[in-house]
PDB file of N, CA and C in Angstrom:
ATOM      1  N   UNK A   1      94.171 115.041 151.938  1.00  0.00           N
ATOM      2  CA  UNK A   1      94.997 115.074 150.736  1.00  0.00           C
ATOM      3  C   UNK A   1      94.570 113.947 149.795  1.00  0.00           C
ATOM      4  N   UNK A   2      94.776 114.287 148.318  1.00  0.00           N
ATOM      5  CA  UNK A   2      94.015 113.275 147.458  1.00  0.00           C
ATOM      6  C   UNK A   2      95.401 112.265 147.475  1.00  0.00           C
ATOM      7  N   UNK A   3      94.785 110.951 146.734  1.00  0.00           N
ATOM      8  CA  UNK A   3      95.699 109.883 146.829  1.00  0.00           C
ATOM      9  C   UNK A   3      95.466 109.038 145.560  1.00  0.00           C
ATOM     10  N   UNK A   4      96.420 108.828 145.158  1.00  0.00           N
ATOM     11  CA  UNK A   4      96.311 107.830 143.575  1.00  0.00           C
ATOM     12  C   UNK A   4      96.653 106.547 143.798  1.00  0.00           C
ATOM     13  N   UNK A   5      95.620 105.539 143.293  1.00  0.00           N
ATOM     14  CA  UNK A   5      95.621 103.777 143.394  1.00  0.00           C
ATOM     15  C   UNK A   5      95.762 103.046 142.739  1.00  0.00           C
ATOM     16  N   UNK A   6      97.318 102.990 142.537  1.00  0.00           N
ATOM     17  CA  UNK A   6      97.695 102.247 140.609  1.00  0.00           C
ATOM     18  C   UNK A   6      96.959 100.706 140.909  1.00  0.00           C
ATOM     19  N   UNK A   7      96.506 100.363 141.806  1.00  0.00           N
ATOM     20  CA  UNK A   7      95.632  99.042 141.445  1.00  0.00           C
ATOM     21  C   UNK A   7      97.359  97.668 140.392  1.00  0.00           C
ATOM     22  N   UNK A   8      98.670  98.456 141.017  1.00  0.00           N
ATOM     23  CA  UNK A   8      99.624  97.333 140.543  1.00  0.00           C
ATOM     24  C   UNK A   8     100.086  96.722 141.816  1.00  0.00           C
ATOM     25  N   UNK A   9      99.601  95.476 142.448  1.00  0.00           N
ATOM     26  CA  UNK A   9     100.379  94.852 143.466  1.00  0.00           C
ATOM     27  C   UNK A   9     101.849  94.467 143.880  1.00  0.00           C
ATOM     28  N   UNK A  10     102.765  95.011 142.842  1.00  0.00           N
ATOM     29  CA  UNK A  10     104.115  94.855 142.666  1.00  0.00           C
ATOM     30  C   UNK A  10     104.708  96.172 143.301  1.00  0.00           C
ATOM     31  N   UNK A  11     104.294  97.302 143.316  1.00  0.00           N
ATOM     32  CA  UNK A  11     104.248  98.384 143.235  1.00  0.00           C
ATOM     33  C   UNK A  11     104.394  98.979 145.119  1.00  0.00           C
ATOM     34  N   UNK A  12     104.991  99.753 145.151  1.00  0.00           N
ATOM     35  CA  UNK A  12     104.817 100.726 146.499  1.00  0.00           C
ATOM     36  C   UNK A  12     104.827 102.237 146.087  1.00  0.00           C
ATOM     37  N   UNK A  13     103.858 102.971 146.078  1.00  0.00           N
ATOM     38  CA  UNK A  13     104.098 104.592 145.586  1.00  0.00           C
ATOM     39  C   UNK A  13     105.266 105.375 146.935  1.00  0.00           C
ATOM     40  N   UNK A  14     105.928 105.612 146.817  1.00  0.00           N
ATOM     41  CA  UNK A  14     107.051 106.076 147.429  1.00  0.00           C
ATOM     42  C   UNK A  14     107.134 108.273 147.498  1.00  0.00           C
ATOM     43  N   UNK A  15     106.501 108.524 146.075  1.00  0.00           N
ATOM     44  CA  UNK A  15     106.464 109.728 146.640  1.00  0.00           C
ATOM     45  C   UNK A  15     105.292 110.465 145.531  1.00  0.00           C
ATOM     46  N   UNK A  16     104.323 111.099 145.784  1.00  0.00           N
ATOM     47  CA  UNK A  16     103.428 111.775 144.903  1.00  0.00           C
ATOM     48  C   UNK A  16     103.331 112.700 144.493  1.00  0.00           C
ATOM     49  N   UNK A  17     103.449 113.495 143.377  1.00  0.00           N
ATOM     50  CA  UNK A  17     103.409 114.845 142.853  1.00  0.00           C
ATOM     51  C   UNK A  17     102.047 115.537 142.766  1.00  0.00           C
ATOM     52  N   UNK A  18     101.613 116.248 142.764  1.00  0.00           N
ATOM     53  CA  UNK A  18     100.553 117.141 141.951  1.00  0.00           C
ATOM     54  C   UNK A  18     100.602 118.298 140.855  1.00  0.00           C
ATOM     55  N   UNK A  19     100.737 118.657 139.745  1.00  0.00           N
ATOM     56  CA  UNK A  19     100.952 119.666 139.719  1.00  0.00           C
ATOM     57  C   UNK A  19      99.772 119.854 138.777  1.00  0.00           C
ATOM     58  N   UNK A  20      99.798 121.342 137.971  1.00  0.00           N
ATOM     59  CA  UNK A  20      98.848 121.807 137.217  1.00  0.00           C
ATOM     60  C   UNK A  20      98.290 120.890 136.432  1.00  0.00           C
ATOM     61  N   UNK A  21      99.431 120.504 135.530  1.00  0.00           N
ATOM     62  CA  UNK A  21      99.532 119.878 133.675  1.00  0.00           C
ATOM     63  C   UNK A  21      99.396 118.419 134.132  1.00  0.00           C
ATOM     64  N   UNK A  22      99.810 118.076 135.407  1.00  0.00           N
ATOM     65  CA  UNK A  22      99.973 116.189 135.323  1.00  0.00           C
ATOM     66  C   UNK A  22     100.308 115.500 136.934  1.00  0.00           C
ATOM     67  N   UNK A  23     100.281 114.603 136.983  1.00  0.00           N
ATOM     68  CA  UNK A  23     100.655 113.635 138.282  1.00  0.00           C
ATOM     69  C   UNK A  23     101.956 113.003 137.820  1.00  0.00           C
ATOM     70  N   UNK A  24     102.768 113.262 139.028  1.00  0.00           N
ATOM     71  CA  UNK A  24     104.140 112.193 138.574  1.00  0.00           C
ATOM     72  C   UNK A  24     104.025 111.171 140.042  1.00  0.00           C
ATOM     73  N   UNK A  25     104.366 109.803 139.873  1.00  0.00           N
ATOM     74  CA  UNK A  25     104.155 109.096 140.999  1.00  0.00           C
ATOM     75  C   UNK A  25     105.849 108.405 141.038  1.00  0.00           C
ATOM     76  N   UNK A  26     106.194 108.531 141.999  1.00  0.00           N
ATOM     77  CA  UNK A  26     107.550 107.304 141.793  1.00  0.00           C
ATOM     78  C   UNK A  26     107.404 106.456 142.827  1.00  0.00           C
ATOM     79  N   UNK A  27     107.597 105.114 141.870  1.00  0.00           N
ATOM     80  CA  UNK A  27     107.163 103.836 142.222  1.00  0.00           C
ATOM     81  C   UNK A  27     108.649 102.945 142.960  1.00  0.00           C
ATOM     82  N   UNK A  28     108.697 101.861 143.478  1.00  0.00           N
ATOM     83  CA  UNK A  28     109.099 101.265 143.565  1.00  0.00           C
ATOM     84  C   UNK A  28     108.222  99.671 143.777  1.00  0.00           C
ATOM     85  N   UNK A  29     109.734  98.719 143.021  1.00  0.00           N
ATOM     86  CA  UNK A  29     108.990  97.334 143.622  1.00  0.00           C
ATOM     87  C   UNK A  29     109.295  97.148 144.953  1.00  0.00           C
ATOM     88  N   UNK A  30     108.149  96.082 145.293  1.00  0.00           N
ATOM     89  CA  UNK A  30     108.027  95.290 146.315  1.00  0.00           C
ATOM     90  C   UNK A  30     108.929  94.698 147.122  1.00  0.00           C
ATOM     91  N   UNK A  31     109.487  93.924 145.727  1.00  0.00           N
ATOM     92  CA  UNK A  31     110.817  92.694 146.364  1.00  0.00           C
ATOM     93  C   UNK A  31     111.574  93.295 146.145  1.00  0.00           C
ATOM     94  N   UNK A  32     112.840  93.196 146.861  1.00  0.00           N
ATOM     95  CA  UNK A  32     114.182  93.031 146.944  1.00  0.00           C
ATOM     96  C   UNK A  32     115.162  92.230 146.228  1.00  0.00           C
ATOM     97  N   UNK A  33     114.465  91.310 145.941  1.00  0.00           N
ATOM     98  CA  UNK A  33     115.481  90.148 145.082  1.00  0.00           C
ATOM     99  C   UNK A  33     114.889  89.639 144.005  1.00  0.00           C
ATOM    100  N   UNK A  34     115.917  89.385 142.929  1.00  0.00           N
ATOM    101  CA  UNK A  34     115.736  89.118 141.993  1.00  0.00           C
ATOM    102  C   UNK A  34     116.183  87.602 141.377  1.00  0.00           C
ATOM    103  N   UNK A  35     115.875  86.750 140.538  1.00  0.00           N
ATOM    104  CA  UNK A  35     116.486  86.077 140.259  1.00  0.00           C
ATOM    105  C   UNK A  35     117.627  85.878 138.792  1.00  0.00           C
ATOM    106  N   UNK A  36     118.693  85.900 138.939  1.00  0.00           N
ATOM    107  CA  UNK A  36     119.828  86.193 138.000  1.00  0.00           C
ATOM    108  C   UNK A  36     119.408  85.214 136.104  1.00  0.00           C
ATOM    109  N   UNK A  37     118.842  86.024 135.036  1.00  0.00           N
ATOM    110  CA  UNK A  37     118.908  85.704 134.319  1.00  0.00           C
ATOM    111  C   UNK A  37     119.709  84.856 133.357  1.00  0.00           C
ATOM    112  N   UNK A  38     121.259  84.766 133.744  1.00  0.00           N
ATOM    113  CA  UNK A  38     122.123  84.167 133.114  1.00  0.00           C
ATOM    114  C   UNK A  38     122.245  82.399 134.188  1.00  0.00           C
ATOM    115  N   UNK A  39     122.434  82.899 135.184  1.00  0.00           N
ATOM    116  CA  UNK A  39     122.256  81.508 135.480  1.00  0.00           C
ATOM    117  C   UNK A  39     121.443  81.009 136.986  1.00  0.00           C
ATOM    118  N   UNK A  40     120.466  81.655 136.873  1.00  0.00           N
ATOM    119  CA  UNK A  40     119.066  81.186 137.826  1.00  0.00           C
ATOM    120  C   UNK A  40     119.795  81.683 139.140  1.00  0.00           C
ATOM    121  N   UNK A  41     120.738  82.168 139.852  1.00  0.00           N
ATOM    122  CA  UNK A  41     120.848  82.491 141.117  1.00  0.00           C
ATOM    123  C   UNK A  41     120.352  83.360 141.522  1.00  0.00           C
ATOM    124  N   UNK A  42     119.243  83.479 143.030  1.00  0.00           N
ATOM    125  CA  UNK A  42     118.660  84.278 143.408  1.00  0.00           C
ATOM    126  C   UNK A  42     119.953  85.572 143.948  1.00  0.00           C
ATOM    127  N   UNK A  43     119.314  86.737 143.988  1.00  0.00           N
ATOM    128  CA  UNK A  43     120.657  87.833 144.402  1.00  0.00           C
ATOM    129  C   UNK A  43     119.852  89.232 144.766  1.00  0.00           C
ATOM    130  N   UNK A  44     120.449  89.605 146.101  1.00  0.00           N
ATOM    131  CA  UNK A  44     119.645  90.907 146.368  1.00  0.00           C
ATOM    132  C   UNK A  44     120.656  91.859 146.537  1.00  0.00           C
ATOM    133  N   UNK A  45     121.761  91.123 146.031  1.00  0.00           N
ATOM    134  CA  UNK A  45     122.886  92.613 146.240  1.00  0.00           C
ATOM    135  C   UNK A  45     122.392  93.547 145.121  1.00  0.00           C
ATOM    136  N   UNK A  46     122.390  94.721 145.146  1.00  0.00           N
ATOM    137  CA  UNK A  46     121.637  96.367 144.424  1.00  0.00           C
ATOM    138  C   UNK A  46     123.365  96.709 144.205  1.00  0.00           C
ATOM    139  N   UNK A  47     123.933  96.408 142.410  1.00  0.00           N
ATOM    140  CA  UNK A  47     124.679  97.146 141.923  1.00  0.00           C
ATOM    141  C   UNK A  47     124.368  98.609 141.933  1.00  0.00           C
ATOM    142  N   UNK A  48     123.662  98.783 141.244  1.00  0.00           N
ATOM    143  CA  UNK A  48     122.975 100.203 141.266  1.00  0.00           C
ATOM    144  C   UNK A  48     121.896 100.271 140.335  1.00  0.00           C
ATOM    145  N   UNK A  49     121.058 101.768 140.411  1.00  0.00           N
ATOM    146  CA  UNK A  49     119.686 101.785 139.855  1.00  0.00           C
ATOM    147  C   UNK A  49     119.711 102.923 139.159  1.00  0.00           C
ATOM    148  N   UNK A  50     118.404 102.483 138.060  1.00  0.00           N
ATOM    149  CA  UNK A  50     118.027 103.723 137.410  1.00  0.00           C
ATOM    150  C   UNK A  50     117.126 104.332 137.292  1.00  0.00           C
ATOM    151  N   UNK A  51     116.271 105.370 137.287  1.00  0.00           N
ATOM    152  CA  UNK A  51     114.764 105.895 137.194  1.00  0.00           C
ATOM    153  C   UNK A  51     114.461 105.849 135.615  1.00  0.00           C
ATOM    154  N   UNK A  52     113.398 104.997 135.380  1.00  0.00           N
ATOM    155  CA  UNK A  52     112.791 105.130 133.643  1.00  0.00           C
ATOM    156  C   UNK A  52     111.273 105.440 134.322  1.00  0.00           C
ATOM    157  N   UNK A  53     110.886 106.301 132.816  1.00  0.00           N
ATOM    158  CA  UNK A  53     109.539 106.720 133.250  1.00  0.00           C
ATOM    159  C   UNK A  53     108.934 106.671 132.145  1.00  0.00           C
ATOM    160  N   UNK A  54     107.807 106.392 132.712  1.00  0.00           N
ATOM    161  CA  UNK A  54     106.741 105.500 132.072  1.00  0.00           C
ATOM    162  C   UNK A  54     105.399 106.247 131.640  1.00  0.00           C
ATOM    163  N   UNK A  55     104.837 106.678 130.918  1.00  0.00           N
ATOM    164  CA  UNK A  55     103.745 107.265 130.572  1.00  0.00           C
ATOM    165  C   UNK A  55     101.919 106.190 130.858  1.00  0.00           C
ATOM    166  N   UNK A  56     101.573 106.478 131.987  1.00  0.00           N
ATOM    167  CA  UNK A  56      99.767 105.951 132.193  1.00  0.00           C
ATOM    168  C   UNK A  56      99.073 106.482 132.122  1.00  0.00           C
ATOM    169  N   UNK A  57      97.659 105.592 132.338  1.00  0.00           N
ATOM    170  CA  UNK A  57      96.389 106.158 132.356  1.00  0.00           C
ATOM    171  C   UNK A  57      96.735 107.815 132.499  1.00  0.00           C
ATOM    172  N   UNK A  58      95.709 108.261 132.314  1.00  0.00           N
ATOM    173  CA  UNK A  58      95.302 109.894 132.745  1.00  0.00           C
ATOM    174  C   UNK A  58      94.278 109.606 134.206  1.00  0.00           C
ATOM    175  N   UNK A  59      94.662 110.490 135.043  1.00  0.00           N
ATOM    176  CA  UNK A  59      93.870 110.602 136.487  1.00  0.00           C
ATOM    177  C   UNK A  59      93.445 112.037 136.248  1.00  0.00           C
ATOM    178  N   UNK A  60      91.806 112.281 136.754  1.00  0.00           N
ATOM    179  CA  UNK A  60      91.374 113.465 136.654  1.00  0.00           C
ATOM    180  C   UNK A  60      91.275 114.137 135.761  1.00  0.00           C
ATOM    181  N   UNK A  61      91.776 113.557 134.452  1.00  0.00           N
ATOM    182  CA  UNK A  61      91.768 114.514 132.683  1.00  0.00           C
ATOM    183  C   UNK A  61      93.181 114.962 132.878  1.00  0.00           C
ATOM    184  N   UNK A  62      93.948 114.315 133.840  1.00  0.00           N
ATOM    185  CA  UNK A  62      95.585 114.620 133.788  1.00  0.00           C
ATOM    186  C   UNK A  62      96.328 113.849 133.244  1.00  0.00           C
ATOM    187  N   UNK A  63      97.376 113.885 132.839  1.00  0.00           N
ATOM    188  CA  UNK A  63      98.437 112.777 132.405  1.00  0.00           C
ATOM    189  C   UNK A  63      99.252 112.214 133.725  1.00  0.00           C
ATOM    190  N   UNK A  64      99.915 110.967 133.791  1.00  0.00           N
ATOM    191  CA  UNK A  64      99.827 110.283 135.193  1.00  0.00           C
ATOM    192  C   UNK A  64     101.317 109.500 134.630  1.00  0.00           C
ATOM    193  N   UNK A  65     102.423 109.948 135.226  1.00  0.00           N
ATOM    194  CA  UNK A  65     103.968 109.595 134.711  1.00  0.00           C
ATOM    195  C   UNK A  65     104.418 108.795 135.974  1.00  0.00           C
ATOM    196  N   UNK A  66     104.799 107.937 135.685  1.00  0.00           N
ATOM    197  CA  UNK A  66     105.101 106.701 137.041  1.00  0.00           C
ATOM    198  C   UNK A  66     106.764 106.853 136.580  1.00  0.00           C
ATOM    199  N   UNK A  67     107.389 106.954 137.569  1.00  0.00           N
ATOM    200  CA  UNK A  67     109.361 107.220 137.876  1.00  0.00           C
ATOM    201  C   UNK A  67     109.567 106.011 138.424  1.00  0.00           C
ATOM    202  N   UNK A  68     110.093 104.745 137.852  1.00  0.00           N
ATOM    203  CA  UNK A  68     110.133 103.533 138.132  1.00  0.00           C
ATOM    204  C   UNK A  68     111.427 103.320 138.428  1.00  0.00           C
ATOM    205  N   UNK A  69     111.603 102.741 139.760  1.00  0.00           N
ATOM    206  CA  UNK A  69     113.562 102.702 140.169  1.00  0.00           C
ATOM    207  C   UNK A  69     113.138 101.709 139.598  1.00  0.00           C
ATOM    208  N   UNK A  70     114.469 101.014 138.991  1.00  0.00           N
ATOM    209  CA  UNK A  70     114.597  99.502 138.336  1.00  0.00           C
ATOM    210  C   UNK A  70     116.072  99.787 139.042  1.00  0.00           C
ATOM    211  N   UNK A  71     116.153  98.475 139.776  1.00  0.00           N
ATOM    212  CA  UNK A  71     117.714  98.044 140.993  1.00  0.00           C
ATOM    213  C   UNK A  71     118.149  97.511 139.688  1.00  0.00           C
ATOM    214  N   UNK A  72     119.182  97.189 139.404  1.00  0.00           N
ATOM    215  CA  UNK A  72     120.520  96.855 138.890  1.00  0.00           C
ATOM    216  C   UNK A  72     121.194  95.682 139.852  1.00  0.00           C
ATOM    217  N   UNK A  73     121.472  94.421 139.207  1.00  0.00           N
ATOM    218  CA  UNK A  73     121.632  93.490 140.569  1.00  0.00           C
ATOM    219  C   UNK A  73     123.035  92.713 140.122  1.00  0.00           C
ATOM    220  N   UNK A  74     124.055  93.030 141.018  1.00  0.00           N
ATOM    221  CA  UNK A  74     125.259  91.822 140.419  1.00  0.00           C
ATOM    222  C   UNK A  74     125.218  90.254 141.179  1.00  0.00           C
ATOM    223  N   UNK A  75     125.053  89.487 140.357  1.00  0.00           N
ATOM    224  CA  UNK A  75     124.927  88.202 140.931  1.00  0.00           C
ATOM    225  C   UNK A  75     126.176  87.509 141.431  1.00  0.00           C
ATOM    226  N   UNK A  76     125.809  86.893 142.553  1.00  0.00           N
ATOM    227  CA  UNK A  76     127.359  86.124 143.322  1.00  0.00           C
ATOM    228  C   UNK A  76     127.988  85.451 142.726  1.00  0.00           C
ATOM    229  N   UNK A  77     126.762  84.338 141.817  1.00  0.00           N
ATOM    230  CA  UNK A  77     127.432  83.014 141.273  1.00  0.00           C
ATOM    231  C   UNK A  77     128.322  83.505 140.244  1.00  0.00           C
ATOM    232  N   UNK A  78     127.340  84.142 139.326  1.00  0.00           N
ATOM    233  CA  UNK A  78     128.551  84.441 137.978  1.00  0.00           C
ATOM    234  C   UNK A  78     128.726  85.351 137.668  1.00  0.00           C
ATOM    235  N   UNK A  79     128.973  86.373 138.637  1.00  0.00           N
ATOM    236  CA  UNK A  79     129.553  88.035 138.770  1.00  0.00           C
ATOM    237  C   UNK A  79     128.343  88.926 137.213  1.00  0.00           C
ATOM    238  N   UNK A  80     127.730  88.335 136.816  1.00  0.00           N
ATOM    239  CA  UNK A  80     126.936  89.549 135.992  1.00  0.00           C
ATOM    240  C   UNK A  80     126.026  89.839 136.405  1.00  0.00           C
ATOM    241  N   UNK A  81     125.681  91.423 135.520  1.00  0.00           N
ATOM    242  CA  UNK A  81     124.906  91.866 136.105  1.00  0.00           C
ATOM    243  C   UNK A  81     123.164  92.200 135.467  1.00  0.00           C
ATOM    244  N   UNK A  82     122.715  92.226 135.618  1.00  0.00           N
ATOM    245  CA  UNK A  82     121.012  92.553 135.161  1.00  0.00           C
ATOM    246  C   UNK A  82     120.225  93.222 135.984  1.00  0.00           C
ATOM    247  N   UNK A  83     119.293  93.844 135.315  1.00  0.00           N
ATOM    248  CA  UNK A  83     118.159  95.001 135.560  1.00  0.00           C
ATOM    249  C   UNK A  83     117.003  94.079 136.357  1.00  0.00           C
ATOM    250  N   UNK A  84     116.293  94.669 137.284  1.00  0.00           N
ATOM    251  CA  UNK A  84     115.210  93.999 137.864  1.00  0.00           C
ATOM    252  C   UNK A  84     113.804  93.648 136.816  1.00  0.00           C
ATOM    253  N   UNK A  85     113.105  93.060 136.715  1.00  0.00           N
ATOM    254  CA  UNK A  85     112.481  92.849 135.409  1.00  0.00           C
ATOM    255  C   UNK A  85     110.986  93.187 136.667  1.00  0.00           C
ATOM    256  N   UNK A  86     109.875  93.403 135.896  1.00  0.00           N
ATOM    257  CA  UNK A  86     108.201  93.586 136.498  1.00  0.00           C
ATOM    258  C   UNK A  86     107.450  93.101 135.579  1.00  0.00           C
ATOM    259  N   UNK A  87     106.574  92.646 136.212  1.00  0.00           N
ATOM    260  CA  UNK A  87     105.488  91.990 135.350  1.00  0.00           C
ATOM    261  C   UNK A  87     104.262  92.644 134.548  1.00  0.00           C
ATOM    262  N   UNK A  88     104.067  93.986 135.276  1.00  0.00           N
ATOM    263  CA  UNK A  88     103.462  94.862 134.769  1.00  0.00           C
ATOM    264  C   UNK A  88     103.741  95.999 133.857  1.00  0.00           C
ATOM    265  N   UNK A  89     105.164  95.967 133.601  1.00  0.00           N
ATOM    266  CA  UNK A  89     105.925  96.707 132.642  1.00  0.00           C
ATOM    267  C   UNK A  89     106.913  96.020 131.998  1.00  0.00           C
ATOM    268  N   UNK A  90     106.831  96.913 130.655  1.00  0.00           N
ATOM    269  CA  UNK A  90     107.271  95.715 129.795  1.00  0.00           C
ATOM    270  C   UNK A  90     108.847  96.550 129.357  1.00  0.00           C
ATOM    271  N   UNK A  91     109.988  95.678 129.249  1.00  0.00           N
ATOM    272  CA  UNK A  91     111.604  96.362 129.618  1.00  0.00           C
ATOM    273  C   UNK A  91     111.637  97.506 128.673  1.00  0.00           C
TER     274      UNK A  91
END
């Protein structure tokens, strides 16, 4: 079976599509935890998540759509909440 190598180290491909017109890949990150934007506390509690998708490269003369969970994280210290951020995609 063929296999696609986003060459992103943040990244785990979790499930692969094939179809006629295009490749859909859904990704997940690596880590688990995030660190809380409002006031620096690390936090791996997962409020909840959303799938955004992302348009890449073309593989094979195909179009190549990456389904990116982004966790949703409520922080302990000061109960808010924020989106997981990646370095290779930009929010």
């Amino acid at each position: 079976m063929f296999s696609v190598s986003l060459d992103l180290p943040e990244f785990e491909v979790v499930k692969q599509v094939f179809l006629e017109d295009c490749i859909l890949l859904h990704v997940e990150k690596n880590s688990m935890e995030e660190r809380c934007p409002f006031c620096g506390f690390s936090s791996s509690n997962v409020h909840d998540w959303r799938t955004r998708k992302v348009r890449d490269l073309s593989v094979l003369g195909k179009p190549l759509f990456l389904f990116v969970r982004v966790n949703r994280y409520r922080c302990h210290n000061c109960n808010e909440v924020f989106s997981q951020t990646f370095e290779s995609i930009s929010p």
